[in-house]
C-alpha atoms as a PDB file:
ATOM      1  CA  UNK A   1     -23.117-110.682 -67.074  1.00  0.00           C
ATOM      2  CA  UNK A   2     -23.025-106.635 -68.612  1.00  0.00           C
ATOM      3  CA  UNK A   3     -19.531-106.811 -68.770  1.00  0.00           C
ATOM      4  CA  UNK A   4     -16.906-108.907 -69.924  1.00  0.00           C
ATOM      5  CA  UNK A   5     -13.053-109.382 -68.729  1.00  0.00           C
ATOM      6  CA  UNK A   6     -11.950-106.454 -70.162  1.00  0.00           C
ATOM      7  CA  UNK A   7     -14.732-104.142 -68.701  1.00  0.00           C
ATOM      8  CA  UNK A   8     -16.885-104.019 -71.775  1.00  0.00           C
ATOM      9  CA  UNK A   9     -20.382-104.174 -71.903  1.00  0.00           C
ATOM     10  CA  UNK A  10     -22.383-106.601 -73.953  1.00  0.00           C
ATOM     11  CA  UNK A  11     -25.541-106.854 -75.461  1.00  0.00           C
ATOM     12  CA  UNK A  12     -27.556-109.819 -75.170  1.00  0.00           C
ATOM     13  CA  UNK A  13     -29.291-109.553 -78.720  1.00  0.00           C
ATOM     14  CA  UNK A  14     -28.907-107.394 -82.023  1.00  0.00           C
ATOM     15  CA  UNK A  15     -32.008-105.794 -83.233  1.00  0.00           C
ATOM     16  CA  UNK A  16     -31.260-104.854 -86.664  1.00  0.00           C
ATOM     17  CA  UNK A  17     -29.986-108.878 -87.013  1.00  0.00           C
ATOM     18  CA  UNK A  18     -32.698-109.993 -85.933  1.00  0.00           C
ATOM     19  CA  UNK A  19     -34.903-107.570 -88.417  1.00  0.00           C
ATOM     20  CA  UNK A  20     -32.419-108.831 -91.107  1.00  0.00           C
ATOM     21  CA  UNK A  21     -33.425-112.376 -90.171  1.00  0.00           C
ATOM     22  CA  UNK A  22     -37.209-111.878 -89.787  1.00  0.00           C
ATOM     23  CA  UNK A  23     -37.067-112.762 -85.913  1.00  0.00           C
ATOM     24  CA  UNK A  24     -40.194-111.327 -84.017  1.00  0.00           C
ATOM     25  CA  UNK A  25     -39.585-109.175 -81.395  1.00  0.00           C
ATOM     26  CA  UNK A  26     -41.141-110.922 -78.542  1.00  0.00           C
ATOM     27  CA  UNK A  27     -41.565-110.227 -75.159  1.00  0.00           C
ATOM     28  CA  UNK A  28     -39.123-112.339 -73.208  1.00  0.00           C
ATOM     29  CA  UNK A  29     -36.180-111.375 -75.229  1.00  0.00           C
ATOM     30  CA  UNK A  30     -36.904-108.177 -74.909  1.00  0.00           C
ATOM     31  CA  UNK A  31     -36.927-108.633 -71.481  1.00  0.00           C
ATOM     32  CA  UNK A  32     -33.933-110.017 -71.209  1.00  0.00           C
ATOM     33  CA  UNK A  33     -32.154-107.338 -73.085  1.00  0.00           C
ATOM     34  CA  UNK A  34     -33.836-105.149 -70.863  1.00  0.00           C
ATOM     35  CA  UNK A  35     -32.794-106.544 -68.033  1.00  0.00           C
ATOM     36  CA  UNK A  36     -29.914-106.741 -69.232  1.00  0.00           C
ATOM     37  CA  UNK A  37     -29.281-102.794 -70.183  1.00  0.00           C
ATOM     38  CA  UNK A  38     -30.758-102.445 -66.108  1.00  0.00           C
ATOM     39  CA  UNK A  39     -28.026-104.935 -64.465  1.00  0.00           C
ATOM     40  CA  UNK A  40     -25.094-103.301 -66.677  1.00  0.00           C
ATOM     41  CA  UNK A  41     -26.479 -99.667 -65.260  1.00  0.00           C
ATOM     42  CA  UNK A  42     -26.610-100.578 -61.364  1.00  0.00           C
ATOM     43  CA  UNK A  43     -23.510-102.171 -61.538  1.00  0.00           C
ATOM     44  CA  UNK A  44     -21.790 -98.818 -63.184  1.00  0.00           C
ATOM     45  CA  UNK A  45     -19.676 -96.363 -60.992  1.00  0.00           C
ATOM     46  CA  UNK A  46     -21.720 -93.624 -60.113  1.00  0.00           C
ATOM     47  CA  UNK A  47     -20.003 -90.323 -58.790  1.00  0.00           C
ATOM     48  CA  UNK A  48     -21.952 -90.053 -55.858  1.00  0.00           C
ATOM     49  CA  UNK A  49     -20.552 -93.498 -54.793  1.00  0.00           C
ATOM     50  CA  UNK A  50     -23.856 -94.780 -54.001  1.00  0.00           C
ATOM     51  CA  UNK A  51     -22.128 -98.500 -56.088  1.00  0.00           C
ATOM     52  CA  UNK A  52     -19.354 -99.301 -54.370  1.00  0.00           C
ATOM     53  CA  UNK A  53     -16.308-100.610 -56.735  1.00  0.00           C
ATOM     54  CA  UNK A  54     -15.686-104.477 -57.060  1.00  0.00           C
ATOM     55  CA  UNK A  55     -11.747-104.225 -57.890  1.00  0.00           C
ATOM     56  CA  UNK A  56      -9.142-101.782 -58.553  1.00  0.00           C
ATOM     57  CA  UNK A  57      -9.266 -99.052 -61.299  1.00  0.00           C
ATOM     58  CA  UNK A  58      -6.486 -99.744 -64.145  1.00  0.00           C
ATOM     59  CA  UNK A  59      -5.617 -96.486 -64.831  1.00  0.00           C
ATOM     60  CA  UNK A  60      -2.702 -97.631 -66.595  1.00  0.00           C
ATOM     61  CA  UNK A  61      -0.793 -94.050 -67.693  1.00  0.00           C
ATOM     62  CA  UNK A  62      -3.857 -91.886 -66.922  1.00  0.00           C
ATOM     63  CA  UNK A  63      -3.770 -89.169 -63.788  1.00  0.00           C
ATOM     64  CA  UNK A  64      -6.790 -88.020 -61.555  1.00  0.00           C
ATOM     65  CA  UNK A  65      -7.187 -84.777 -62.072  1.00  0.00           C
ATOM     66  CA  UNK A  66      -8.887 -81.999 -60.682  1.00  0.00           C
ATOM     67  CA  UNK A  67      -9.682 -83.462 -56.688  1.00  0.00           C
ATOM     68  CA  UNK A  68      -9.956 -81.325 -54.282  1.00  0.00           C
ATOM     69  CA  UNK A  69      -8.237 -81.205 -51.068  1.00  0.00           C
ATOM     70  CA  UNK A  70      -9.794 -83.527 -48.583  1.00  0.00           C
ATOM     71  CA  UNK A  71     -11.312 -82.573 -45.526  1.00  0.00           C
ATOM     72  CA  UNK A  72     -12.645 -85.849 -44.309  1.00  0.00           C
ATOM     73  CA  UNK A  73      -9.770 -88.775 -42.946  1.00  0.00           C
ATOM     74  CA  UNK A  74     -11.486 -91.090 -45.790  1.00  0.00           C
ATOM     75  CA  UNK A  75     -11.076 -88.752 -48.280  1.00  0.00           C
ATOM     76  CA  UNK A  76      -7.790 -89.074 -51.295  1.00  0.00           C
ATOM     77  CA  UNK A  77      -5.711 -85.592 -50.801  1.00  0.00           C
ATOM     78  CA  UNK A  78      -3.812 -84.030 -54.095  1.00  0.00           C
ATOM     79  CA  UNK A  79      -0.187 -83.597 -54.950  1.00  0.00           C
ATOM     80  CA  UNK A  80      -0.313 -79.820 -53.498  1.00  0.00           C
ATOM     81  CA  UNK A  81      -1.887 -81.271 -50.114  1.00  0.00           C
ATOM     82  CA  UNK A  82       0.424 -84.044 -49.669  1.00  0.00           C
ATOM     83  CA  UNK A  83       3.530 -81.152 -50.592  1.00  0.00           C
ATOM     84  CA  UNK A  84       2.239 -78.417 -48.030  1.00  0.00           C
ATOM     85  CA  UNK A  85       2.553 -81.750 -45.112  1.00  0.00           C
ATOM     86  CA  UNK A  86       6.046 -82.279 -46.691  1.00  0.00           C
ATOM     87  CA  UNK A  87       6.939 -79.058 -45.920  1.00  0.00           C
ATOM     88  CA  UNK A  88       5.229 -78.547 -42.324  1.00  0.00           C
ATOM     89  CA  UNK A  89       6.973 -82.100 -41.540  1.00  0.00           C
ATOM     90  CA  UNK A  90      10.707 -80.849 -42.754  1.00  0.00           C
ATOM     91  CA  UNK A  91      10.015 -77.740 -40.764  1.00  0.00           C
ATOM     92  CA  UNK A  92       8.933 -79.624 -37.611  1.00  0.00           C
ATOM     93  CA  UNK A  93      12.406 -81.992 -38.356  1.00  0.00           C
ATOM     94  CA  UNK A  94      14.605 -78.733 -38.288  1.00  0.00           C
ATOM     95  CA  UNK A  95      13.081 -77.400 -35.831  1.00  0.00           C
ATOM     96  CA  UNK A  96      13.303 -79.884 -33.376  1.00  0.00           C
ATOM     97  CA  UNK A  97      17.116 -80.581 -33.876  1.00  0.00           C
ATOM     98  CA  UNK A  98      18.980 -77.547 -34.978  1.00  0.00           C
ATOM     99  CA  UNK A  99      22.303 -77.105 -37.128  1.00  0.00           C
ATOM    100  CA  UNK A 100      25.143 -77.584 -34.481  1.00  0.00           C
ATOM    101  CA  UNK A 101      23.090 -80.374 -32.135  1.00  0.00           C
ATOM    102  CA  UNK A 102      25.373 -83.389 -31.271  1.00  0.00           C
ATOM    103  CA  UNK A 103      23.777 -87.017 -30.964  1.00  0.00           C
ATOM    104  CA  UNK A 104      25.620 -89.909 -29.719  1.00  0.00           C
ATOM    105  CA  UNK A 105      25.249 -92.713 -31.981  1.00  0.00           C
ATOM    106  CA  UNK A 106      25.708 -96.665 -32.929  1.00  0.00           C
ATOM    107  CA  UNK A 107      26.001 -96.061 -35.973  1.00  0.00           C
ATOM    108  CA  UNK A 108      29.708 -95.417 -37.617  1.00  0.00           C
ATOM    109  CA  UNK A 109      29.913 -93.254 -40.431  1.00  0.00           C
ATOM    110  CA  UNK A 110      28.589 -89.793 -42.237  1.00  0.00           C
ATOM    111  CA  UNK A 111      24.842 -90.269 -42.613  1.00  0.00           C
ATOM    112  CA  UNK A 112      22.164 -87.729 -44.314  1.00  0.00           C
ATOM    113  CA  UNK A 113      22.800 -84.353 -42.642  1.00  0.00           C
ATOM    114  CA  UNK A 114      25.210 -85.765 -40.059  1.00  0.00           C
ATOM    115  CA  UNK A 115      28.917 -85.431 -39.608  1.00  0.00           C
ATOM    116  CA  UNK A 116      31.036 -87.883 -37.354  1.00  0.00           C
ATOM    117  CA  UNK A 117      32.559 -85.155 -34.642  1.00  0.00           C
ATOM    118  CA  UNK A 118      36.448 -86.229 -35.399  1.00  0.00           C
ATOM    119  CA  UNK A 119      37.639 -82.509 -35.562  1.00  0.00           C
ATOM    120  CA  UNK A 120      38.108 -82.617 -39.838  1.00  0.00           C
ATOM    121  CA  UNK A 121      38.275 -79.118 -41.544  1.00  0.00           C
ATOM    122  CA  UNK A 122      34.928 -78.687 -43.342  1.00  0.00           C
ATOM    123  CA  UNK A 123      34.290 -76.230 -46.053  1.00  0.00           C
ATOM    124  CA  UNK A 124      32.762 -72.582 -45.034  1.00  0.00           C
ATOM    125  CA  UNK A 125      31.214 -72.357 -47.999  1.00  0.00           C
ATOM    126  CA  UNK A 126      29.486 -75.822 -48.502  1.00  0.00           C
ATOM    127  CA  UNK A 127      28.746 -75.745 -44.719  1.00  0.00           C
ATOM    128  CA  UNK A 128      27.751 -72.070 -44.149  1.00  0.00           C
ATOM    129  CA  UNK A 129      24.824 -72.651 -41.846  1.00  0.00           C
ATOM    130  CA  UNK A 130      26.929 -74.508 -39.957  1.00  0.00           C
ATOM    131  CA  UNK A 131      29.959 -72.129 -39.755  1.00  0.00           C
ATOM    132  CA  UNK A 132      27.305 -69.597 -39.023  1.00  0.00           C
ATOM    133  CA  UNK A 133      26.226 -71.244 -35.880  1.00  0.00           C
ATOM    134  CA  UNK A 134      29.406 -72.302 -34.686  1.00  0.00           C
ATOM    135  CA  UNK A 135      32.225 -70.429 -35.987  1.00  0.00           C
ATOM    136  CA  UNK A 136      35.935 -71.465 -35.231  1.00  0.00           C
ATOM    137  CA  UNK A 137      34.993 -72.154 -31.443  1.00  0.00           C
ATOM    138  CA  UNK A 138      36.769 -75.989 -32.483  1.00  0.00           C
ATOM    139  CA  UNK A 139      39.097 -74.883 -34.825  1.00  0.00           C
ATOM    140  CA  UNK A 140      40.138 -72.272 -37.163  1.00  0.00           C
ATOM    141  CA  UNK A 141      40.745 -74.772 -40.162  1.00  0.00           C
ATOM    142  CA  UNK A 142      43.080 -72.837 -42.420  1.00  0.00           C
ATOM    143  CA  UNK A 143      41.930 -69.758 -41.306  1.00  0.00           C
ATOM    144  CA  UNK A 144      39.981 -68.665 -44.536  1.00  0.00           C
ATOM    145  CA  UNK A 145      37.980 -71.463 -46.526  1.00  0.00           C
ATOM    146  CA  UNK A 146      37.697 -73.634 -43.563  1.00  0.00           C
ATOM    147  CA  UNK A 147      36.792 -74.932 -40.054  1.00  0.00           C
ATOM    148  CA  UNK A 148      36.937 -77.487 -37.869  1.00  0.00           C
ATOM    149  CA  UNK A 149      34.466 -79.533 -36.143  1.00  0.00           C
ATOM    150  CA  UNK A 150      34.514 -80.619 -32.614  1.00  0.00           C
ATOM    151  CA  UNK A 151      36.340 -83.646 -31.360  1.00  0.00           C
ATOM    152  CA  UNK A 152      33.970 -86.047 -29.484  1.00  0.00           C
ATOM    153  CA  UNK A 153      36.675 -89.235 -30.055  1.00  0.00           C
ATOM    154  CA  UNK A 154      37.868 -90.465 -26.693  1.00  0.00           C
ATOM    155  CA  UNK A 155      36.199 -88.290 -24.669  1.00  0.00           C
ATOM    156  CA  UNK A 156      33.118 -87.082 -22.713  1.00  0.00           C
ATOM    157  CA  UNK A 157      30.937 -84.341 -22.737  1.00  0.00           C
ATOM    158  CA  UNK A 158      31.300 -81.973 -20.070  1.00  0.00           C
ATOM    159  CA  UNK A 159      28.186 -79.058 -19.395  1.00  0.00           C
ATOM    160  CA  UNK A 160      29.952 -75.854 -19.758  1.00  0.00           C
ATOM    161  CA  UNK A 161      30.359 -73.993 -16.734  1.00  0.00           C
ATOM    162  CA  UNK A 162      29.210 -70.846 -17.647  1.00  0.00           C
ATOM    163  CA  UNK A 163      30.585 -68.946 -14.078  1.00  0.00           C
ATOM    164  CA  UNK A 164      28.683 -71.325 -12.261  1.00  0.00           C
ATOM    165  CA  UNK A 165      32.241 -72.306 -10.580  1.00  0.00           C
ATOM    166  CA  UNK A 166      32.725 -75.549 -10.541  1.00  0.00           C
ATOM    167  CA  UNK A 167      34.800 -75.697 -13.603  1.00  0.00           C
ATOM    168  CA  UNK A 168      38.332 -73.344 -13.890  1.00  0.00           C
ATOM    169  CA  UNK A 169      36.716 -70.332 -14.338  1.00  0.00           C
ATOM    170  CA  UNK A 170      39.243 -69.023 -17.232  1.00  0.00           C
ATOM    171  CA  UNK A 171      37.792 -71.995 -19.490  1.00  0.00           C
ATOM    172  CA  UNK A 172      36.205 -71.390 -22.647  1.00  0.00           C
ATOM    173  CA  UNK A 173      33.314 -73.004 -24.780  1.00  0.00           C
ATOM    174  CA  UNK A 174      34.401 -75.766 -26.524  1.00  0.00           C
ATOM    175  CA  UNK A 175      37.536 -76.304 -24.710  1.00  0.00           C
ATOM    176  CA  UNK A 176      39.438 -79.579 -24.059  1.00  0.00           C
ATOM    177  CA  UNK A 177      40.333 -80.282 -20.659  1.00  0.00           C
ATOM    178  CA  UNK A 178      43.120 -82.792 -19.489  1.00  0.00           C
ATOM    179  CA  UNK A 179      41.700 -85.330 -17.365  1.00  0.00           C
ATOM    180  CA  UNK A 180      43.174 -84.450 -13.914  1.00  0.00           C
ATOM    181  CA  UNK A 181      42.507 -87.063 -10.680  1.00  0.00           C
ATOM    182  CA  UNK A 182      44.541 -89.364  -9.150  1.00  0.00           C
ATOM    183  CA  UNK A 183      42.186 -92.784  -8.467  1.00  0.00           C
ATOM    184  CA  UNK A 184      42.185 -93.643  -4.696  1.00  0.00           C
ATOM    185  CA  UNK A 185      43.593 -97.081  -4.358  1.00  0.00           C
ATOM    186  CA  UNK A 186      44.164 -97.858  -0.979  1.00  0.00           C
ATOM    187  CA  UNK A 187      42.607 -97.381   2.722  1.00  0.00           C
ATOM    188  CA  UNK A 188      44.833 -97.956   5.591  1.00  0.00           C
ATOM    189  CA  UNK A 189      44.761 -97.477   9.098  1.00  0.00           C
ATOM    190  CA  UNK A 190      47.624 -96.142  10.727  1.00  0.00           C
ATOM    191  CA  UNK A 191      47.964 -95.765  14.954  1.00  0.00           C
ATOM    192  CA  UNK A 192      49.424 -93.381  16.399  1.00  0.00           C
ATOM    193  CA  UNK A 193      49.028 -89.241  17.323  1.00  0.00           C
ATOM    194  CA  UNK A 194      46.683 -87.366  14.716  1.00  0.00           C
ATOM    195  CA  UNK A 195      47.925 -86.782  11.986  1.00  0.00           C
ATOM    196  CA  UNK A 196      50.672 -89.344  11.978  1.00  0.00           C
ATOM    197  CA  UNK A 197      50.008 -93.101  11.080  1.00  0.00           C
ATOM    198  CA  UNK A 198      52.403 -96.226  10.485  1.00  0.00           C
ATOM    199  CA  UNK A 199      51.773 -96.477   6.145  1.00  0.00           C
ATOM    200  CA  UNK A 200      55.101 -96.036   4.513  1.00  0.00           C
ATOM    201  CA  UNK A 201      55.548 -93.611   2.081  1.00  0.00           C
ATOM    202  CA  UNK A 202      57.492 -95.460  -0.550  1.00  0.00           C
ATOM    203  CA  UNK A 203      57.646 -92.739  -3.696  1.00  0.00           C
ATOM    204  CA  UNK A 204      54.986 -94.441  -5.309  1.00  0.00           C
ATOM    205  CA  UNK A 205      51.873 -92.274  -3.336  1.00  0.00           C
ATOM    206  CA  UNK A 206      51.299 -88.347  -3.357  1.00  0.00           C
ATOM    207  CA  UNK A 207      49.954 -87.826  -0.064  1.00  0.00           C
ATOM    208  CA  UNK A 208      47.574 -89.329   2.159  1.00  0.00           C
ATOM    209  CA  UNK A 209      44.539 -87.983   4.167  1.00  0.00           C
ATOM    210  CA  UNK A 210      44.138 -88.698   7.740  1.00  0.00           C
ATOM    211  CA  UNK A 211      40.873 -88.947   9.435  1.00  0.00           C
ATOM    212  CA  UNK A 212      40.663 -88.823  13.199  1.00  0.00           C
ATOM    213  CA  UNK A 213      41.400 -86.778  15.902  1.00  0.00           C
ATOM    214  CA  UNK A 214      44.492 -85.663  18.403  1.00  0.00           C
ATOM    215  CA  UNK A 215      44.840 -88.747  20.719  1.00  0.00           C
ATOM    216  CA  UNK A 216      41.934 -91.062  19.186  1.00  0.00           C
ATOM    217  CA  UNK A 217      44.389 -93.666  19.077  1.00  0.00           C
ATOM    218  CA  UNK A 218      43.159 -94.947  15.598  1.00  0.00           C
ATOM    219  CA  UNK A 219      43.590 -93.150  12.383  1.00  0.00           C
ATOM    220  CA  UNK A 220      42.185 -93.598   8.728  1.00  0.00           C
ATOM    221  CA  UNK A 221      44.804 -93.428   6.093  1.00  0.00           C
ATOM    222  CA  UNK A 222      43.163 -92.590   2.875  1.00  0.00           C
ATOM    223  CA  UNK A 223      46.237 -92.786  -0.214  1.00  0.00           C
ATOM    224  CA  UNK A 224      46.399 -91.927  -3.578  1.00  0.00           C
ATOM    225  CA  UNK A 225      48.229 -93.197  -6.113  1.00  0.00           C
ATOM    226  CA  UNK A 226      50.870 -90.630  -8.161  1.00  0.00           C
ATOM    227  CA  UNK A 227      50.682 -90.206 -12.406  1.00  0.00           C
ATOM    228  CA  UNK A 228      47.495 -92.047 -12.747  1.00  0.00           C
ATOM    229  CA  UNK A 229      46.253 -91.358 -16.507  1.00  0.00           C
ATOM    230  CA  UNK A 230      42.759 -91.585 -15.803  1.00  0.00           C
ATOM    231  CA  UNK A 231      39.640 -92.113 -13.401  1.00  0.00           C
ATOM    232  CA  UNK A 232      37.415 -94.149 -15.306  1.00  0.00           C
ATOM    233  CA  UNK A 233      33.700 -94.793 -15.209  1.00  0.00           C
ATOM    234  CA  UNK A 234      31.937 -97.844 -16.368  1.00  0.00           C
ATOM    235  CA  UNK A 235      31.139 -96.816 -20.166  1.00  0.00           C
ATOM    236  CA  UNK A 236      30.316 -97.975 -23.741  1.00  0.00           C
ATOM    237  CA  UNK A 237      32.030 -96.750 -26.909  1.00  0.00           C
ATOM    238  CA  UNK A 238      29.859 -94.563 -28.989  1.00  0.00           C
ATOM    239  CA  UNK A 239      30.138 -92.090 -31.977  1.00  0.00           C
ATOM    240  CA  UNK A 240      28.953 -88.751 -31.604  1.00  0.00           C
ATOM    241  CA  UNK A 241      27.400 -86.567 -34.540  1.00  0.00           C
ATOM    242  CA  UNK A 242      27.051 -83.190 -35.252  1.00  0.00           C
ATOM    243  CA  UNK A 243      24.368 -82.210 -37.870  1.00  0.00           C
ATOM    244  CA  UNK A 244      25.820 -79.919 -40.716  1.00  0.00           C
ATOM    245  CA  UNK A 245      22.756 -78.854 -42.831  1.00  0.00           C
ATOM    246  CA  UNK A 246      18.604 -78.530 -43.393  1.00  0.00           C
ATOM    247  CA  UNK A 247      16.805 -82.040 -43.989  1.00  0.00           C
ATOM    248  CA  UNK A 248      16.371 -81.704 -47.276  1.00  0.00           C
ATOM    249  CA  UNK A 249      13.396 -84.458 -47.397  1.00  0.00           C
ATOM    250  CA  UNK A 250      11.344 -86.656 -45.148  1.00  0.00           C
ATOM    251  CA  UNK A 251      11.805 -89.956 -47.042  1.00  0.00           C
END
């Protein structure tokens, strides 16, 4: 073989040794070196890439320098190429989820550019963008260095009404509402003249409502129950998030 371990290329014979030691130059050693020289230059690395390579370069604390940008998808792209798609990816990132977007989440804690929405004072100045999109609409903080953020624990998200009017229509962005239902916990039926029916009233209902007609004989009782807290849907505890600044990187 041309090369040894290391890379290094080898002759098969010394000339001036063998002039030294009054060897002939004869035709199959000379052939042999010859072929030699010939196997040692097909197996080098031309630039046109016409020999493939065998194994990996060592290039141990040596840079490529100088390569274009590629334009092929089997071609090796420089530093400045691989920055500019950095760049275009981070923008695509921020665009897609803004400064102020919410995300429910498993996880539990601060992570990256994401705040847990728990209604803490933040800093204006560290989170400017942030103050700039939202303002004091969940809290004036102390009214000077600071704000608050909103207050997602224990509670769901509501669209905003906008004058639609299904919501009180003196309620602002960002408000919290008290819940305010009382569950229905009971169907009767009562007998008797409409609206009248036989179910007691014993302190512990507000009202009931009576479906039916004058005469019908029969008469559905619908009560609800007084001072409930809640009306509750089937749910899972989550966290939500509220994203504070820029991505700052894609790793």
């Amino acid at each position: 073989m041309p090369y040894d371990s290391q890379g290094n290329f080898t002759r098969l014979y010394s000339w001036e040794e063998d002039r030294k030691n009054n060897i002939d130059i004869v035709s199959d050693r000379h052939d042999e070196e010859d072929n030699n020289f010939a196997q040692g230059l097909n197996e080098a690395f031309l630039k046109d890439g016409r020999t493939p390579l065998e194994g990996d370069i060592d290039m141990s604390s040596f840079k490529v320098r100088n390569l274009a940008e590629g334009t092929l998808s089997s071609d090796a792209v420089n530093k400045e190429q691989l920055k500019n798609l950095e760049e275009e990816t981070l923008k695509t990132v921020n665009r897609l989820v803004e400064i102020g977007d919410i995300k429910p989440s498993a996880l539990q804690a601060d992570h990256g550019v994401w705040l847990l929405c728990d209604g803490r004072e933040v800093s204006r100045e560290v989170y400017a963008l942030l103050f700039d999109a939202i303002g004091t609409t969940f809290g004036k903080g102390d009214e000077s260095t600071s704000f608050n953020l909103p207050d997602c624990r224990g509670v769901v998200v509501r669209g905003f009404d906008n004058q639609k009017g299904f919501d009180e229509a003196e309620r602002e962005f960002g408000s919290y509402q008290e819940d305010q239902s009382d569950n229905l916990s009971e169907v009767g039926r009562g007998y008797g003249e409409y609206p009248k029916t036989t179910l007691p009233e014993d302190g512990t209902w507000s009202n009931y409502v009576s479906t039916g007609s004058s005469g019908s004989g029969t008469v559905l009782a619908l009560r609800f129950k007084k001072n409930n807290r809640e009306t509750r849907m089937k749910n899972i505890a989550l966290n939500y998030f509220i994203k504070v600044k820029e991505e700052e990187n894609v790793a």
